[in-house]
N, C-alpha and C. Protein backbone atom coordinates (compact mmCIF):
# COMPACT_ATOMS: atom_id res chain seq x y z
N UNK A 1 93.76 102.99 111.45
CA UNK A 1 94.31 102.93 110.12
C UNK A 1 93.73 104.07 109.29
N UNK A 2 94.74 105.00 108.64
CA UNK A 2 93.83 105.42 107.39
C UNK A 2 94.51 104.79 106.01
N UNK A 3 93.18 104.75 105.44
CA UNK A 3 93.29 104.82 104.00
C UNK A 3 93.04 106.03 102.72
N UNK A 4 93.98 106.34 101.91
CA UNK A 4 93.81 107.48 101.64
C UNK A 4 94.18 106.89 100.24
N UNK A 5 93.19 106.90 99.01
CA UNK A 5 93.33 106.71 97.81
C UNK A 5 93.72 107.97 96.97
N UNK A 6 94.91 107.89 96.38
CA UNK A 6 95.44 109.03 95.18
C UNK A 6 95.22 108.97 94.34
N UNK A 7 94.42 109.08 93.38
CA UNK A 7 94.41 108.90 91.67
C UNK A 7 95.67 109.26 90.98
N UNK A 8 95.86 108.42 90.47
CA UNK A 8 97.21 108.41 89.53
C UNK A 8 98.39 108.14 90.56
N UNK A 9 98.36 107.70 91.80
CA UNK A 9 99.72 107.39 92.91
C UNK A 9 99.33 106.38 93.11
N UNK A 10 98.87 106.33 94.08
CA UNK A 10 98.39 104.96 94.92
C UNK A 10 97.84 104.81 96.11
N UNK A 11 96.79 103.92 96.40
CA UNK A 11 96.32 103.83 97.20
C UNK A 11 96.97 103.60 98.84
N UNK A 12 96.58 104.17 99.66
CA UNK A 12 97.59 104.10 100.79
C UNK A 12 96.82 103.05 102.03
N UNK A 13 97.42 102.21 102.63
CA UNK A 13 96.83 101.67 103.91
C UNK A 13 97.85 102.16 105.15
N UNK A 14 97.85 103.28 105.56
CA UNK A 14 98.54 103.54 106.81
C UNK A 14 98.69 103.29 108.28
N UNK A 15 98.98 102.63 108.97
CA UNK A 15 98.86 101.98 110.29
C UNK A 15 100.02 102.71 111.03
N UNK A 16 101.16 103.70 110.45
CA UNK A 16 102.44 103.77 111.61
C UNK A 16 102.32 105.22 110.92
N UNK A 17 102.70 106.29 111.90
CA UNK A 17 103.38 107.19 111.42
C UNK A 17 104.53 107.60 112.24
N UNK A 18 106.35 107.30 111.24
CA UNK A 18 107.27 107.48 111.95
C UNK A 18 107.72 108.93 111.56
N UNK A 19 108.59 109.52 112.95
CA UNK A 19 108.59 111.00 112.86
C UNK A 19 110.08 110.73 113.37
N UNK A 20 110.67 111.82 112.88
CA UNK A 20 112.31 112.13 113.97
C UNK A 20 111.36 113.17 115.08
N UNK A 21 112.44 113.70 115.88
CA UNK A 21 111.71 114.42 117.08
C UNK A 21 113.15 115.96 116.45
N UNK A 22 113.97 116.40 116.87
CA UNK A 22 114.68 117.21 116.86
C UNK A 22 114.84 117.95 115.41
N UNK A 23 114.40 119.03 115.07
CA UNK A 23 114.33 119.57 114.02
C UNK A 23 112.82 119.25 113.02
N UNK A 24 111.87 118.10 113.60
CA UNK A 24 110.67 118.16 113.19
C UNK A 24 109.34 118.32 114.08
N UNK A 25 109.51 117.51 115.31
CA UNK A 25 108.72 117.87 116.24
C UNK A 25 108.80 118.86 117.16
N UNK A 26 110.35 118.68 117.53
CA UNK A 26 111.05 119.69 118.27
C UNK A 26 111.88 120.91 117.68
N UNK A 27 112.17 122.07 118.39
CA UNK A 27 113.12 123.05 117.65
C UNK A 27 113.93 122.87 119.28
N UNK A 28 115.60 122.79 118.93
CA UNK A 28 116.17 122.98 120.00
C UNK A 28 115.71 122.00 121.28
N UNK A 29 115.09 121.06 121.25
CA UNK A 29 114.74 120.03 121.93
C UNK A 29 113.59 120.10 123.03
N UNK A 30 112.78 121.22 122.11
CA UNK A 30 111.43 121.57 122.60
C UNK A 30 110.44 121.20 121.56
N UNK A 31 109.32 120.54 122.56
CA UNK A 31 108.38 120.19 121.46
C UNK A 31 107.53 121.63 120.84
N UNK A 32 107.63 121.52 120.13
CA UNK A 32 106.54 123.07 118.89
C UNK A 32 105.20 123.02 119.95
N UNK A 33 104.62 124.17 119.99
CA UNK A 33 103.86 124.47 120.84
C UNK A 33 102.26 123.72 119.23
N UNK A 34 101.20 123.29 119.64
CA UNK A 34 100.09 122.78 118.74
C UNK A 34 100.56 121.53 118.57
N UNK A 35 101.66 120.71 118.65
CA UNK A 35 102.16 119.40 118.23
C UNK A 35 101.37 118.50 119.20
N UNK A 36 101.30 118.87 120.26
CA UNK A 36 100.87 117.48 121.29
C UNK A 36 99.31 117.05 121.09
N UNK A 37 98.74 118.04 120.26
CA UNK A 37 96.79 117.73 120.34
C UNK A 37 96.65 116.92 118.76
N UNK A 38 97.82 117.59 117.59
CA UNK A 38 97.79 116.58 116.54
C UNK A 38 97.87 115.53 116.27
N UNK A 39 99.04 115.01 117.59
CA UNK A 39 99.42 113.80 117.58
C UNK A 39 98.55 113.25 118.53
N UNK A 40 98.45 113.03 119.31
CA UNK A 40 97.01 112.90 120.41
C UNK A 40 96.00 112.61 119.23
N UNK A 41 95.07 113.18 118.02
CA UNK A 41 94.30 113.32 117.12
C UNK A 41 94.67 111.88 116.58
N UNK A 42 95.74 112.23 115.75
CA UNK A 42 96.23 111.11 115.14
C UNK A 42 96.40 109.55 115.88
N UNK A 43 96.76 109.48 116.64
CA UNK A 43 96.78 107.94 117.40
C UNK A 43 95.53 107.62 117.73
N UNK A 44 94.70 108.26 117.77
CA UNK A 44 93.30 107.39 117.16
C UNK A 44 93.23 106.83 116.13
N UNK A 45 94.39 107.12 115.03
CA UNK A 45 94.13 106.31 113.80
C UNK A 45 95.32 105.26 113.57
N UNK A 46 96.71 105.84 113.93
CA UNK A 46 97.52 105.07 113.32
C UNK A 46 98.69 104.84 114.78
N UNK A 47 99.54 104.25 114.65
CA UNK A 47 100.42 104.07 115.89
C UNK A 47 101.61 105.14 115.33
N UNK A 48 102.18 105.53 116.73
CA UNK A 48 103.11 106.60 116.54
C UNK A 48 104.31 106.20 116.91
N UNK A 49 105.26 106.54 115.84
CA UNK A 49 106.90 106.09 116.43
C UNK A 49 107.83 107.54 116.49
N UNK A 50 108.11 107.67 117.32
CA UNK A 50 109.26 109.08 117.49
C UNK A 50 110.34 108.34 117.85
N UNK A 51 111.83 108.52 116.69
CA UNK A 51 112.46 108.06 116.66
C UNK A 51 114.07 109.21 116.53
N UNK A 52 114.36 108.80 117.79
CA UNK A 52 115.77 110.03 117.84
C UNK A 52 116.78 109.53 118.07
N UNK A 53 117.83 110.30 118.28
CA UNK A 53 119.14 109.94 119.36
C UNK A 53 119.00 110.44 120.23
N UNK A 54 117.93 111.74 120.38
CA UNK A 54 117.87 112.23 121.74
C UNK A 54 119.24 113.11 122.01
N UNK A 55 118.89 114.05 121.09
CA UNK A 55 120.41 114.72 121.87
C UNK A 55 120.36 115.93 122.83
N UNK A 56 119.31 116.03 122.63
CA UNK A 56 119.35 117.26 124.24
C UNK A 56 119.05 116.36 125.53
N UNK A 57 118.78 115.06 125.25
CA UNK A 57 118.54 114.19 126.46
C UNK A 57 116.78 113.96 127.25
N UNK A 58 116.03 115.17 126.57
CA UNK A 58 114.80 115.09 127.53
C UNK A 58 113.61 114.93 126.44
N UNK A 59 113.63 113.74 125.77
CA UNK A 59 112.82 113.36 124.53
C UNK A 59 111.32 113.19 125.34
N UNK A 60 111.57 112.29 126.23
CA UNK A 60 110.52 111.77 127.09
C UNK A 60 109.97 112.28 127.69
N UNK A 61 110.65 113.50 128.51
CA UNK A 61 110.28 114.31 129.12
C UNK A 61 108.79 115.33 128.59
N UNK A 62 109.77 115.73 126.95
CA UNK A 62 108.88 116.84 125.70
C UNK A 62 107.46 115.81 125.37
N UNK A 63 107.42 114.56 125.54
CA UNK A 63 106.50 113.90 124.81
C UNK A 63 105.42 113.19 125.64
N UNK A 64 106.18 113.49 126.94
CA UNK A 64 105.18 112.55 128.25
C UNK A 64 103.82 112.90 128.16
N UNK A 65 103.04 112.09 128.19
CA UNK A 65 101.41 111.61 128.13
C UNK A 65 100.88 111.85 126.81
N UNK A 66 102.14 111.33 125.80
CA UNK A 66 101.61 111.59 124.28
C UNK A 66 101.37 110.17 124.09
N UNK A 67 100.00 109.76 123.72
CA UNK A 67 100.48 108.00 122.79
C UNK A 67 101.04 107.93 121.82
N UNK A 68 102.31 107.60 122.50
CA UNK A 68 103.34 107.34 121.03
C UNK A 68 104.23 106.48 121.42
N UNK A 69 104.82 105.59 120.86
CA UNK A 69 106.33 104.99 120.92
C UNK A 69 107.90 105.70 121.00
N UNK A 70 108.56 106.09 121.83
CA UNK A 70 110.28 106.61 121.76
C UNK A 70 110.70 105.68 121.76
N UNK A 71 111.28 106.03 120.60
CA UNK A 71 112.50 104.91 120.24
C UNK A 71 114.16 105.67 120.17
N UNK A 72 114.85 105.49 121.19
CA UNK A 72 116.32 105.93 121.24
C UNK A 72 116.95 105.01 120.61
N UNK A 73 117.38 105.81 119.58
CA UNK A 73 119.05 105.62 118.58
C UNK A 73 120.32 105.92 119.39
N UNK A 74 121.07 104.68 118.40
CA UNK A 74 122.92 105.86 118.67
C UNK A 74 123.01 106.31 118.06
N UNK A 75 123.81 107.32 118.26
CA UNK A 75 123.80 108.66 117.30
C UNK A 75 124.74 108.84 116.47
N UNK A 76 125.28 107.00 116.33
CA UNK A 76 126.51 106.84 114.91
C UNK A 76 125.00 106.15 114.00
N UNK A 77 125.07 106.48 112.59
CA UNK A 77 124.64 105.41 111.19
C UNK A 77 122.57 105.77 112.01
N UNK A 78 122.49 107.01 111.96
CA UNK A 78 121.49 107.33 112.36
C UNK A 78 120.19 106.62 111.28
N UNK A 79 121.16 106.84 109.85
CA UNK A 79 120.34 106.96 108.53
C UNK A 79 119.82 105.30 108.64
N UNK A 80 120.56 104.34 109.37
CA UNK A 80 120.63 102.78 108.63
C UNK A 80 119.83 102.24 109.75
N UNK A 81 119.60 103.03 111.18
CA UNK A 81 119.18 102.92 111.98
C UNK A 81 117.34 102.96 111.80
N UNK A 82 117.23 104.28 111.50
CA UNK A 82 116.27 104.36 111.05
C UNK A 82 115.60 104.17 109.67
N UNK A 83 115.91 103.52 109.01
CA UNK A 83 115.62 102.59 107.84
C UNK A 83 115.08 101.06 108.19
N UNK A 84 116.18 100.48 109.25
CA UNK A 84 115.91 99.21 109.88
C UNK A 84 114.66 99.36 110.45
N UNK A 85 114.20 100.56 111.08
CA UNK A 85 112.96 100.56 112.33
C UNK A 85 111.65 100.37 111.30
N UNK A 86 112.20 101.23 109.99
CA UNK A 86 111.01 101.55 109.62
C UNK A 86 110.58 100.03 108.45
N UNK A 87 111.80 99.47 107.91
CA UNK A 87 111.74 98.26 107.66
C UNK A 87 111.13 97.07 108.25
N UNK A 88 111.05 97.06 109.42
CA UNK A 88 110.58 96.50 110.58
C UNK A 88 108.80 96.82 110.86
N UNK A 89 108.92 97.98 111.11
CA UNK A 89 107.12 98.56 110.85
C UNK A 89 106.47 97.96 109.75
N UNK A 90 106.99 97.69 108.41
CA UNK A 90 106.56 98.25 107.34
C UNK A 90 106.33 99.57 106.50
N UNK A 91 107.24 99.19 105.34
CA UNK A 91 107.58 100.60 104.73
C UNK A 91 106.14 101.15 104.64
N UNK A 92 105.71 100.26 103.08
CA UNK A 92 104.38 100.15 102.74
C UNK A 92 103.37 101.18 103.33
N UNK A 93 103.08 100.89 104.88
CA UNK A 93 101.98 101.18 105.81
C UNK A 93 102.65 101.97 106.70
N UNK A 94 103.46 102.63 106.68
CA UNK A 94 104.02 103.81 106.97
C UNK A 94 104.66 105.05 106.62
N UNK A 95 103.86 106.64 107.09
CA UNK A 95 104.48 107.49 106.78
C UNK A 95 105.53 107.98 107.37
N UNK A 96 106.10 108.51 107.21
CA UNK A 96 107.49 109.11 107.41
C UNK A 96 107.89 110.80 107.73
N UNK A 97 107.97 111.47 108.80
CA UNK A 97 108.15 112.65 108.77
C UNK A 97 109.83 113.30 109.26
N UNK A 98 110.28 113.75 108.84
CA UNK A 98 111.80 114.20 109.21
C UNK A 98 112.31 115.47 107.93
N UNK A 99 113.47 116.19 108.36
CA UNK A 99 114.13 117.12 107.85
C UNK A 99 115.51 117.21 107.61
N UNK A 100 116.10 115.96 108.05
CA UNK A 100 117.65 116.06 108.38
C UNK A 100 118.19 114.54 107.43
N UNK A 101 119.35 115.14 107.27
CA UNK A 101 120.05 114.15 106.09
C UNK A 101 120.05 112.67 106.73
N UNK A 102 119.62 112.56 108.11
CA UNK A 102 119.88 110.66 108.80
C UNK A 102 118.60 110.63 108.77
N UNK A 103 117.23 111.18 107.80
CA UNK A 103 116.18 110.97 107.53
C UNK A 103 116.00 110.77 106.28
N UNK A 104 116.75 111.13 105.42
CA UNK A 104 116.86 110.94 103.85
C UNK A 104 116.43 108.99 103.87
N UNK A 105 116.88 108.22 104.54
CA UNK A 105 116.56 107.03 103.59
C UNK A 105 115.02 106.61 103.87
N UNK A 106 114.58 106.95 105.35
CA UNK A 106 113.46 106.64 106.12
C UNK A 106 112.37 107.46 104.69
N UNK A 107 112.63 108.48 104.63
CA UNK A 107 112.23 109.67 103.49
C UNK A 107 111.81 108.67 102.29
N UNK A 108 112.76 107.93 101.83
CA UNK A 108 112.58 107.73 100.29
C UNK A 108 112.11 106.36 100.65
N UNK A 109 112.07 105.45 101.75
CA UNK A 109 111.65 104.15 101.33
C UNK A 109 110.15 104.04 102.13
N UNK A 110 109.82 105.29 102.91
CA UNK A 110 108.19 104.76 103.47
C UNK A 110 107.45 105.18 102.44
N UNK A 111 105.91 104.69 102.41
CA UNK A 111 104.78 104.73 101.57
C UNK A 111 104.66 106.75 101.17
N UNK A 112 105.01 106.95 102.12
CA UNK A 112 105.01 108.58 101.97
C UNK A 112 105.86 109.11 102.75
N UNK A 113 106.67 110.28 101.84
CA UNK A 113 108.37 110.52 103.02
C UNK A 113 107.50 112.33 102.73
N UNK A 114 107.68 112.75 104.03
CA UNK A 114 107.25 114.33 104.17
C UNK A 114 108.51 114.79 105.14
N UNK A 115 109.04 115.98 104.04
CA UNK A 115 110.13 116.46 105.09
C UNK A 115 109.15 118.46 105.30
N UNK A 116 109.88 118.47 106.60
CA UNK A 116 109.75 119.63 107.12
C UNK A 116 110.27 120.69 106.64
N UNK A 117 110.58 122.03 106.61
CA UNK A 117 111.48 123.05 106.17
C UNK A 117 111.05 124.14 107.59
N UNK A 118 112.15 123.98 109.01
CA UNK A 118 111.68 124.52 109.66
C UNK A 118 112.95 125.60 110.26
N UNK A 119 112.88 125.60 111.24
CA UNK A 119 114.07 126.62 111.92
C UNK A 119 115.65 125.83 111.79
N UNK A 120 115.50 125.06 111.82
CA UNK A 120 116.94 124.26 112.01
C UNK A 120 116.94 123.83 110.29
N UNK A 121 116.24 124.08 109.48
CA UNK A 121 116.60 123.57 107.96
C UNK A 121 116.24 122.52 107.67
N UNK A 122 116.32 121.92 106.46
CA UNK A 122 116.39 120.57 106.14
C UNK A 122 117.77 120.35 105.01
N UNK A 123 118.00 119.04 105.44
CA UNK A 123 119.05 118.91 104.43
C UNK A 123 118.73 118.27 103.00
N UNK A 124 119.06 119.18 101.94
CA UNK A 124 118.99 118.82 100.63
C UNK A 124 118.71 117.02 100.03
N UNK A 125 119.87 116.13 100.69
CA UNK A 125 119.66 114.60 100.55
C UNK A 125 118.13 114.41 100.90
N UNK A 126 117.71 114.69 102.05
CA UNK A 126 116.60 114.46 102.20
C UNK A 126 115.33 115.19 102.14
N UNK A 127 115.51 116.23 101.39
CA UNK A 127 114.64 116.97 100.31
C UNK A 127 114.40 116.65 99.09
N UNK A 128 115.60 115.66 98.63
CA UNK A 128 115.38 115.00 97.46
C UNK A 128 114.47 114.00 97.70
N UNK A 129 114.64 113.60 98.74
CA UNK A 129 114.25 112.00 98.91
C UNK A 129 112.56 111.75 99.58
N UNK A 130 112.04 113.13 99.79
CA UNK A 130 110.77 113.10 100.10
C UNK A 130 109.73 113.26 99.21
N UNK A 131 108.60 113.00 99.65
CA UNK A 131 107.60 113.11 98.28
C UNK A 131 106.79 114.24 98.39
N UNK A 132 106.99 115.09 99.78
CA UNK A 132 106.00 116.02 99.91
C UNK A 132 106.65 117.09 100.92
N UNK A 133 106.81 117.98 100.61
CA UNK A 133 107.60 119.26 101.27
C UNK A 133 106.59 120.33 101.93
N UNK A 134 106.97 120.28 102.84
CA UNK A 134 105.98 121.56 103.87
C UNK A 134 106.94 122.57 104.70
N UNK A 135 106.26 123.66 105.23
CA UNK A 135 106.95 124.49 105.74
C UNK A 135 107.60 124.34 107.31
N UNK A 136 106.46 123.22 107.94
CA UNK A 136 106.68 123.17 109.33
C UNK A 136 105.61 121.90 109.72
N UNK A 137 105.90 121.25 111.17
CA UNK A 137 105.45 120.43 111.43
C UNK A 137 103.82 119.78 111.41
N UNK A 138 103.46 121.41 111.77
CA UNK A 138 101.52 121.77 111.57
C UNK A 138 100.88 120.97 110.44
N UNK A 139 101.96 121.05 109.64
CA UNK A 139 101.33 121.82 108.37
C UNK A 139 101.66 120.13 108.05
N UNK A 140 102.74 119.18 107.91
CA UNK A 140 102.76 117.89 107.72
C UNK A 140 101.81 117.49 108.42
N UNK A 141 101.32 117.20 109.91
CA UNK A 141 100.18 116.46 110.71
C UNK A 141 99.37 116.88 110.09
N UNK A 142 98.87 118.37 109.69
CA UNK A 142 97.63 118.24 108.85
C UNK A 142 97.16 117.95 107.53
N UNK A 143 98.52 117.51 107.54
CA UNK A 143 97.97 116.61 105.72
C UNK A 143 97.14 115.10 106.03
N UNK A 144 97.20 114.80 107.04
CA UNK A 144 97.24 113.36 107.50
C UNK A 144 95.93 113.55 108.43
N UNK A 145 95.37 114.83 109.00
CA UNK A 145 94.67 115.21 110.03
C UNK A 145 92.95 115.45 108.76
N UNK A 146 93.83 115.95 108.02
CA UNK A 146 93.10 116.47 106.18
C UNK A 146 93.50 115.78 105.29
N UNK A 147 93.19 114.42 105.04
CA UNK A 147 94.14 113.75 103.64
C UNK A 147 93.47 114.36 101.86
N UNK A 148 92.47 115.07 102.04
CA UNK A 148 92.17 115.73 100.74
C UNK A 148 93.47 116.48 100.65
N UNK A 149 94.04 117.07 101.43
CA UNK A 149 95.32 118.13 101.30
C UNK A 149 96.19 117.03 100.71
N UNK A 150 96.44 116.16 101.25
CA UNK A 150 97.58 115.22 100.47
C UNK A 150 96.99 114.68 99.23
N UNK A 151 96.27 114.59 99.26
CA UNK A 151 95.58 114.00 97.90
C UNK A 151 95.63 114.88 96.98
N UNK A 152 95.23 116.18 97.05
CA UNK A 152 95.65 117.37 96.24
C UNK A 152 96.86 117.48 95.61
N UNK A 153 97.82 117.25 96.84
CA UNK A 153 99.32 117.55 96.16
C UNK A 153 99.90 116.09 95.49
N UNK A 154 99.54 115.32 95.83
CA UNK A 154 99.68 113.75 94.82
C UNK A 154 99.61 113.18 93.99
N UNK A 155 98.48 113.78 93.42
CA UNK A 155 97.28 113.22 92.70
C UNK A 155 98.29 113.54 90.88
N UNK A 156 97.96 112.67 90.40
CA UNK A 156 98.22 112.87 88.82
C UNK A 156 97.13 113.36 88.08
């Protein structure tokens, strides 16, 4: 679990961190080269959900001997899909990482929605709908790897 207190936000109890895989972990349905030792880092603290449709097909493949959870979607109502999962986790006690508009709701209803801005873009809906904008995947795990960094950008 971490706990990461914001002055002037709120105090956080984190236990899940849910991620899309394609356009945040992955570019083109390759995992980002530095991703596998962050997340590895991180599941010492919190449980990991990678949650896709899997559309290049080899999710499992990119993620094998990561501790984490894959969770395959259909790749109709992606957005309601992943809202339910994360409803299910707990919003509350989960962060949220994604870039793409069927991440916008996951975005606005976990304890903390961080979208990416990477090679494949992010879509605007869910740029609105996040609370914390980064350039690339690194750089989200290490807010969480470093929570003074998130606390910095939070803080009132």
């Amino acid at each position: 679990m971490l706990i990461i207190d914001i002055p002037g936000f709120k105090t956080l109890e984190i236990h899940h961190l849910m991620l899309d895989f394609n356009g945040t972990l992955g570019i083109d349905g390759m995992l980002q080269h530095g991703v596998a030792s962050r997340l590895e880092q991180l599941a010492k603290s919190v449980e990991i959900h990678v949650i896709t449709a899997n559309s290049y097909g080899n999710v499992k493949e990119q993620l094998n001997g990561i501790n984490c959870n894959i969770v395959i979607i259909d790749p109709k109502h992606q957005d309601l899909q992943k809202a339910e999962y994360l409803k299910n986790l707990g919003a509350d006690n989960t962060i949220a990482i994604g870039n793409g508009r069927n991440d916008r709701l996951m975005l606005r209803k976990a304890a903390i929605g961080i979208l990416t801005l990477q090679a494949e873009g992010a879509a605007v809906e869910a740029l609105v709908m996040a609370d914390v904008v980064v350039n690339d995947i690194h750089h989200a795990l290490d807010l969480l790897i470093y929570p003074k960094r998130l606390l910095a950008t939070l803080r009132s």
